[in-house]
Protein backbone atom coordinates (compact mmCIF):
# COMPACT_ATOMS: atom_id res chain seq x y z
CA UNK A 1 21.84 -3.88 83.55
CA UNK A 2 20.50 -0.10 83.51
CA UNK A 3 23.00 0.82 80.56
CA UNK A 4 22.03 -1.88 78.31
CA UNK A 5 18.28 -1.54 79.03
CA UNK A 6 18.85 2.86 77.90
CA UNK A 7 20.91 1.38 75.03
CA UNK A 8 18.16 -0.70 73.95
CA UNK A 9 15.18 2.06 74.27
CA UNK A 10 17.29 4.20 72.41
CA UNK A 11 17.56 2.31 69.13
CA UNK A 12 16.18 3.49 65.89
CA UNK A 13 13.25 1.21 65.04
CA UNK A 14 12.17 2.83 62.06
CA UNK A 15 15.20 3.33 59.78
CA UNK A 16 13.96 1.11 57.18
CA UNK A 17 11.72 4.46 56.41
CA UNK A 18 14.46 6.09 54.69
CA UNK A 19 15.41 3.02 52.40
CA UNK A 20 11.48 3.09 51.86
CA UNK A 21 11.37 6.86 51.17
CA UNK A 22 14.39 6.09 48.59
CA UNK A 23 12.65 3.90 46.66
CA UNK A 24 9.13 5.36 46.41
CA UNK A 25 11.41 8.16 44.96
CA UNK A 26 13.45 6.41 42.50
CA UNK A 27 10.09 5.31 41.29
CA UNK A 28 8.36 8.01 40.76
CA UNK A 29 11.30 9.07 39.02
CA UNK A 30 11.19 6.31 36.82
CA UNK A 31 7.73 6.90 35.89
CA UNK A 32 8.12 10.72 35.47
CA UNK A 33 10.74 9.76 33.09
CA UNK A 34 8.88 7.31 31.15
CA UNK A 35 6.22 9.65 31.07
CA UNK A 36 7.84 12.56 29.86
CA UNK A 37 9.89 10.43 27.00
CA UNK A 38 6.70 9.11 25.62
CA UNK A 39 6.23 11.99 23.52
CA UNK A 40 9.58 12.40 21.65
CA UNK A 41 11.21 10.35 18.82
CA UNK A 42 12.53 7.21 18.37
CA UNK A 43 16.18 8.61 18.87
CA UNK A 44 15.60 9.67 21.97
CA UNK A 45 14.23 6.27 23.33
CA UNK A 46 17.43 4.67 21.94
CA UNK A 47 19.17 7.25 24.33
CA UNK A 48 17.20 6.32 27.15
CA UNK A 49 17.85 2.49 26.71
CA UNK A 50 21.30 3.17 26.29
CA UNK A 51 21.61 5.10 29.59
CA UNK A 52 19.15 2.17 31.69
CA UNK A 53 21.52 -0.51 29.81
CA UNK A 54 24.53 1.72 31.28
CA UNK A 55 22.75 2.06 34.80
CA UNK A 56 21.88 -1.87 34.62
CA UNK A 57 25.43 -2.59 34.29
CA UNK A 58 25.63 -3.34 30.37
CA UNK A 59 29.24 -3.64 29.36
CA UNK A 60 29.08 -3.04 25.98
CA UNK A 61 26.84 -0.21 23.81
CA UNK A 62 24.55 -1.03 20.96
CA UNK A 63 26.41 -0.35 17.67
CA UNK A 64 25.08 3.25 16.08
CA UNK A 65 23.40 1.41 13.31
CA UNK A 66 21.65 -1.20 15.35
CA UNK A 67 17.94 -1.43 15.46
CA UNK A 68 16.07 0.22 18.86
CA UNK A 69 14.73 -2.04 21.19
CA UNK A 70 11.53 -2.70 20.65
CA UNK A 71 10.04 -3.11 24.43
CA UNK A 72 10.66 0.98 24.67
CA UNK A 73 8.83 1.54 21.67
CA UNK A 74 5.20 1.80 21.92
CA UNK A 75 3.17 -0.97 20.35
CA UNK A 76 1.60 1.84 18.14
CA UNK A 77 4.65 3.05 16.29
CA UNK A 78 5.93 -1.11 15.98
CA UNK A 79 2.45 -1.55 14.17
CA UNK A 80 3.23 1.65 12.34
CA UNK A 81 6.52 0.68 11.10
CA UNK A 82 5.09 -2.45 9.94
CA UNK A 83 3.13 -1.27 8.13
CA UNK A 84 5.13 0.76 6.55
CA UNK A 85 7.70 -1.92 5.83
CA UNK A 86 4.88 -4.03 4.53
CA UNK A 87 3.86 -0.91 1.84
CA UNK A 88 7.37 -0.50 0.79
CA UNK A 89 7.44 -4.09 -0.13
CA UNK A 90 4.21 -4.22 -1.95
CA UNK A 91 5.57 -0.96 -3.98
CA UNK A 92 8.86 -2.89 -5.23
CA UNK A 93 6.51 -5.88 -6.43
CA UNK A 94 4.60 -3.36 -8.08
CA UNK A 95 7.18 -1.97 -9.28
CA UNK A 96 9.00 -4.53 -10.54
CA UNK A 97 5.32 -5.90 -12.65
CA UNK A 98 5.03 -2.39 -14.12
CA UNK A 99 8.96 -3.05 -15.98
CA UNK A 100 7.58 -6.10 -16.94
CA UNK A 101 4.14 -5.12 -18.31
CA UNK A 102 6.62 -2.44 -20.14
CA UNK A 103 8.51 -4.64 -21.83
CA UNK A 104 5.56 -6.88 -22.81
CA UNK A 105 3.85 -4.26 -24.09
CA UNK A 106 6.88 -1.94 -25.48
CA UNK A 107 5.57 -1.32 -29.19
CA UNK A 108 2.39 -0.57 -28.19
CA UNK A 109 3.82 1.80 -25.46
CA UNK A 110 5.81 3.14 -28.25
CA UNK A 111 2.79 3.77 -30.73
CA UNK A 112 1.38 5.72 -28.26
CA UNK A 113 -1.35 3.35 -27.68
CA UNK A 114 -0.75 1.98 -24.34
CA UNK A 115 0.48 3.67 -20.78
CA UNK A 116 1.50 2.55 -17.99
CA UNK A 117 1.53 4.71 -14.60
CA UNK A 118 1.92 3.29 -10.77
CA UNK A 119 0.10 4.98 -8.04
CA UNK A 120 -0.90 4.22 -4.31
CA UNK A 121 -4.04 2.39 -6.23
CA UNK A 122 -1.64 0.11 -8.13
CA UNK A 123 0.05 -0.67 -11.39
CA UNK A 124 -2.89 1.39 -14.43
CA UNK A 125 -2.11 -0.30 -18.28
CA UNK A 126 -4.79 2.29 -20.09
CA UNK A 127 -4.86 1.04 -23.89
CA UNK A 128 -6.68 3.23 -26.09
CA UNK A 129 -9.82 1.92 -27.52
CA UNK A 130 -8.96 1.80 -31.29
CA UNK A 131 -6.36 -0.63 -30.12
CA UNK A 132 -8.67 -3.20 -28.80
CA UNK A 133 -12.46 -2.52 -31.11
CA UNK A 134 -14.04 -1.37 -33.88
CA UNK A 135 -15.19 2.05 -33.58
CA UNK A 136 -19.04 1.76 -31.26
CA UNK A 137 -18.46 -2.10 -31.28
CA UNK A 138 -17.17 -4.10 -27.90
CA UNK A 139 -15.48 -7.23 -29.68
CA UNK A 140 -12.22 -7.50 -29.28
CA UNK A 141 -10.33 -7.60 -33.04
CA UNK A 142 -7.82 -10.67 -34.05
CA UNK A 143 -5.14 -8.24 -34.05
CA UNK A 144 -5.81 -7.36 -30.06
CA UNK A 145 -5.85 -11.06 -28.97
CA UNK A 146 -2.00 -11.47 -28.72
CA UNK A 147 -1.25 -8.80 -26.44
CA UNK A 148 -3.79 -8.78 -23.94
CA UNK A 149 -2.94 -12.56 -23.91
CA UNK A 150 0.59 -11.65 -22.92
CA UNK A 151 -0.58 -9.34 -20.26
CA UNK A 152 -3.33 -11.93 -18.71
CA UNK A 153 -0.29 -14.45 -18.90
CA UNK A 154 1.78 -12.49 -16.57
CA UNK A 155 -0.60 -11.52 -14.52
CA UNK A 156 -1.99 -15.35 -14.08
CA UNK A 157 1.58 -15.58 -12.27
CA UNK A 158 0.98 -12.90 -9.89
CA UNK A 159 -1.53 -12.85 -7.03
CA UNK A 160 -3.00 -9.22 -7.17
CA UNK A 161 -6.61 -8.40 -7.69
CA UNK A 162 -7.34 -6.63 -11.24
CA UNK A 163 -9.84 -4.56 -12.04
CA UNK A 164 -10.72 -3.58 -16.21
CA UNK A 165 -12.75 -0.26 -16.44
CA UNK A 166 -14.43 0.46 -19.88
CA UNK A 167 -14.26 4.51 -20.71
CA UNK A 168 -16.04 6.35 -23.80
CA UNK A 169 -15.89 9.65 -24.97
CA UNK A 170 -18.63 12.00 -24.32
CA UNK A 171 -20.33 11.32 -27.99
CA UNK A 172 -23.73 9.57 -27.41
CA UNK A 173 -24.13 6.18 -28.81
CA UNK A 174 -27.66 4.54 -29.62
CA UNK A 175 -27.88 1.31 -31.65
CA UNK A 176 -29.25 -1.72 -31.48
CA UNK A 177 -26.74 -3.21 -29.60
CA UNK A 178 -25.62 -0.44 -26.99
CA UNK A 179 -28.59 1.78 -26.29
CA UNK A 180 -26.14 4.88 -24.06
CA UNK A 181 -22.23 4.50 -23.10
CA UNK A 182 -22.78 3.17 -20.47
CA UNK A 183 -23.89 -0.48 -21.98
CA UNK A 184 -20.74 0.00 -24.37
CA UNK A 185 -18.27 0.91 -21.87
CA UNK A 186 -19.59 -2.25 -19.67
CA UNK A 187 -19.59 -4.40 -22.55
CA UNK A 188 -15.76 -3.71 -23.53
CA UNK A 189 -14.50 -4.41 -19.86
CA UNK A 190 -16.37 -7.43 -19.96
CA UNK A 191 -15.00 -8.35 -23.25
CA UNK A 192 -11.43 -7.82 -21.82
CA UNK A 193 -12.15 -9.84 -18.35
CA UNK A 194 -13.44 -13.02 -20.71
CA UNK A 195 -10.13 -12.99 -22.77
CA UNK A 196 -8.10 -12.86 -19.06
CA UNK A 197 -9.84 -15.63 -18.05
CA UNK A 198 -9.99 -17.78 -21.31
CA UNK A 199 -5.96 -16.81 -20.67
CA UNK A 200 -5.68 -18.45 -17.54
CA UNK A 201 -6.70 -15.91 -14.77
CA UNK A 202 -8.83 -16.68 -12.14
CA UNK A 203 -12.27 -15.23 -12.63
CA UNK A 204 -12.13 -14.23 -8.91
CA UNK A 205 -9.65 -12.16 -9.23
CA UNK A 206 -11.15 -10.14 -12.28
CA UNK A 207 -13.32 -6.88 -11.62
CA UNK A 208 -15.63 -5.31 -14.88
CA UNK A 209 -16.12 -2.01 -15.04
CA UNK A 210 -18.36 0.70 -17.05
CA UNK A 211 -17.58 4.45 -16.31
CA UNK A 212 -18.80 6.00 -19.85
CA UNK A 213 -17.47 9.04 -20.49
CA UNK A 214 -17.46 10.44 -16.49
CA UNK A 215 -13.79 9.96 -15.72
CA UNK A 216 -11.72 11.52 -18.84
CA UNK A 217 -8.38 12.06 -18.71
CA UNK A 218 -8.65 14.69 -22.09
CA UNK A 219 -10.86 17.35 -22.72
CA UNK A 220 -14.03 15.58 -24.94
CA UNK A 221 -14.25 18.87 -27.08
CA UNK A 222 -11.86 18.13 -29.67
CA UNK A 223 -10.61 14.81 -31.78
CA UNK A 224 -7.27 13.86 -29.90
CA UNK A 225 -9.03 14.30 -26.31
CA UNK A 226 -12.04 11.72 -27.27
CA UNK A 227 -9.57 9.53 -28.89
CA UNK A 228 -7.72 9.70 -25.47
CA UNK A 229 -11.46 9.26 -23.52
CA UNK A 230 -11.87 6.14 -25.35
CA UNK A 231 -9.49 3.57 -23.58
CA UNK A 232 -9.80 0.67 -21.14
CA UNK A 233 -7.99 0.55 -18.15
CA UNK A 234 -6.40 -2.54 -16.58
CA UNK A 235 -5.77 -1.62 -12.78
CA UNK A 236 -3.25 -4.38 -10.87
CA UNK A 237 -4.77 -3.06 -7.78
CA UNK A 238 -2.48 -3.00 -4.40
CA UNK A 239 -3.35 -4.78 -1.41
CA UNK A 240 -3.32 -1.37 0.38
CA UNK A 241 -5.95 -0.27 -1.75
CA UNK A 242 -9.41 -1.41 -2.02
CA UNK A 243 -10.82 -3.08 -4.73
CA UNK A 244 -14.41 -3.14 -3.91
């Protein structure tokens, strides 16, 4: 009875410390780990979930092209990549309306009287002024009609917000009708929004504009650059650009 009684003061009654100690360590590794990789790329995430996936008991490795997995990626850069997924596709539809607009438009384009440019603002048709009016007037001529029909017809199929910004040279106007450039420029972007929506367009989509001669794209001291100055510009804005 004496030997079993030292056997049983003798026990250890506290090993389960050092399976306790083990684990408070493995954790803190863990969160040193996570800590330290949350500053480094994407790559090295896909590393990291590899080796837990390996430590988890994963038979088989992610394919070299596969996507990361998204639980190790912060919720930021997800968002981010969104986004950015989102903007790619809203520059291929933009894209893809500028070739049309082109092709609508082509012998105007080729006269020199109409451009077309894409930028992060959207899809810009300028067409120069002696295309559209009658030198100071804001009336749109017969011969006009037809192709800013077309180009109010395609856009009445697409869902983009458009805004039409009137631009004069720096000559001053005063008449009975338009007292400064301003009233002109105003007038003739108003002119052009009434024909897109006698075309079909919704009205809510439509924007006027009057800049006057403050945003040239010429120099206003010789004959070609106000020529140039005087121009309206249709703007297909993006949906990653204000309108407003």
């Amino acid at each position: 009875m004496a030997r079993k009684k030292y056997e049983e003061d003798n026990e250890n009654h506290e090993r389960w410390l050092i399976s306790y100690a083990d684990f408070i360590t493995l954790l803190f590794a863990f969160f040193v780990v996570m800590y330290a990789i949350s500053v480094v790329n994407e790559g090295k995430y896909r590393v990291f979930s590899d080796s837990l996936g390996d430590a988890f008991g994963r038979k088989e490795k992610a394919n070299p092209g596969s996507a990361a997995i998204e639980p190790l990626i912060p919720m930021d850069n997800i968002a981010a990549r969104r986004k950015l997924e989102a903007l790619r596709r809203e520059q291929s539809r933009l894209s893809l309306l500028a070739k049309k607009l082109d092709n609508t438009l082509s012998p105007l384009v080729k006269a020199g009287k109409v451009s077309i440019t894409q930028t992060g603002r959207g899809v810009t048709v300028d067409i120069n002024a002696s295309a559209l009016f009658a030198p100071g007037e804001a009336t749109i001529t017969s011969e006009a009609r037809q192709p800013l029909h077309a180009i109010a017809q395609l856009l009445a199929e697409d869902s983009h917000e458009v805004q039409v910004e009137g631009h004069t040279d720096s000559a001053p106007i005063s008449n009975s009708v338009f007292p400064s450039n301003w009233e002109l420029s105003a007038a003739r972007a108003s002119s052009v929004v009434r024909l897109f929506i006698d075309s079909g367009m919704p009205a809510g989509r439509l924007t006027a504009v009057g800049h006057a001669a403050n945003v040239p794209i010429a120099l206003n001291d010789t004959p070609e650059g106000r020529t140039r100055n005087r121009r309206v510009a249709v703007t297909i804005m993006s949906s990653f650009a204000g309108t407003r």
